[in-house]
Protein backbone atom coordinates (compact mmCIF):
# COMPACT_ATOMS: atom_id res chain seq x y z
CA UNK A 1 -3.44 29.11 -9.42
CA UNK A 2 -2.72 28.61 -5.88
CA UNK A 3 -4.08 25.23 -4.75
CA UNK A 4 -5.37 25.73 -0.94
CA UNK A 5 -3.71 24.39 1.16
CA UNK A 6 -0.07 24.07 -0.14
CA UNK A 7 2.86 25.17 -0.25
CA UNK A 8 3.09 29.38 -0.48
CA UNK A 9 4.64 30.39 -3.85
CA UNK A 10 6.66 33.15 -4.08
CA UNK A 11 4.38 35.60 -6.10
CA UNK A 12 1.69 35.00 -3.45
CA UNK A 13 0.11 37.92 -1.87
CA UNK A 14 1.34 38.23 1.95
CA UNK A 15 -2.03 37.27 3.57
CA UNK A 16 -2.54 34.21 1.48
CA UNK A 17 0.90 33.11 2.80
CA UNK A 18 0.04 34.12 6.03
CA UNK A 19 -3.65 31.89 5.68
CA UNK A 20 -1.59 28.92 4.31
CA UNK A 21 1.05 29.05 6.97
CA UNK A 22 -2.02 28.74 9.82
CA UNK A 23 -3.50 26.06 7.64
CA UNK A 24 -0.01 23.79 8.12
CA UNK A 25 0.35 25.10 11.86
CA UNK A 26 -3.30 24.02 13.07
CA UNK A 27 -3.87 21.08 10.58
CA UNK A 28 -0.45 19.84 9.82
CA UNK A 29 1.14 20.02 13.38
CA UNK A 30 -0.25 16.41 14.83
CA UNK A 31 -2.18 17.93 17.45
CA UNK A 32 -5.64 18.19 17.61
CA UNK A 33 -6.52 21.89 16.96
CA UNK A 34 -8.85 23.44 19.14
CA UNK A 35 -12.16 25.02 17.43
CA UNK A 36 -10.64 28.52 17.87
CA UNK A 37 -7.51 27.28 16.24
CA UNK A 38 -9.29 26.20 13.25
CA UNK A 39 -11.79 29.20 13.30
CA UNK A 40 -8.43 31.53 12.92
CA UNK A 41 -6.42 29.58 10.40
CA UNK A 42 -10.38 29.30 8.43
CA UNK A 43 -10.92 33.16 8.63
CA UNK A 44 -7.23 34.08 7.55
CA UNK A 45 -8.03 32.35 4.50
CA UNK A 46 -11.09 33.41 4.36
CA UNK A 47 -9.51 37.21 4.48
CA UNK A 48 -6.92 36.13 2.09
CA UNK A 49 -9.37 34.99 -0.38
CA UNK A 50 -11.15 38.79 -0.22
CA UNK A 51 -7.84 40.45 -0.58
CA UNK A 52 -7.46 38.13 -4.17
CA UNK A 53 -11.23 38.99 -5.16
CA UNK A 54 -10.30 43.27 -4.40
CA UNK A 55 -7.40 42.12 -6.56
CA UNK A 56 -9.04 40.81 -9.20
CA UNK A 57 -8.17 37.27 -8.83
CA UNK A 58 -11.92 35.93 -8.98
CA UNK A 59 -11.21 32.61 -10.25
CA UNK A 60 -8.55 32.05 -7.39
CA UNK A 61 -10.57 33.53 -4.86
CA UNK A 62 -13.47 31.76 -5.95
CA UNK A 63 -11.62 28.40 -5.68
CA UNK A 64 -10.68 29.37 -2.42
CA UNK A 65 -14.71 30.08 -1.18
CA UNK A 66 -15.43 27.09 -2.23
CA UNK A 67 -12.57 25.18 -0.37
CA UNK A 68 -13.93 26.91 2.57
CA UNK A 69 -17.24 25.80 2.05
CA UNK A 70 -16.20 22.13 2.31
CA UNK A 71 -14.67 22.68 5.48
């Protein structure tokens, strides 16, 4: 599985890389996001996560719902 967020793997779909690369940019960077930063980096995942569910990656996706649940 793909532990959200991380580091991308290589055999990671394109918009979960994308999703985790706006998680590190926004939380990661030092600077205090703004609440549209963090409502784009949150709904790139979020779109990420639907792309794994279409693509039969339930468990994964469902790991990721719930990470975005906590946040």
């Amino acid at each position: 599985g793909v532990a959200l967020p991380g580091t991308p793997s290589p055999s990671d779909p394109e918009a979960l890389v994308v999703a985790q690369e706006n998680y590190k940019a926004v939380f990661e960077s030092g600077a205090q996001a703004t609440h549209a930063q963090k409502a784009t980096a949150l709904k790139s995942i979020e779109l990420a996560a639907q792309q794994l569910r279409n693509a039969g990656y339930t468990s994964l996706a469902a790991r990721v719902d719930d990470w975005l649940r906590r946040q």
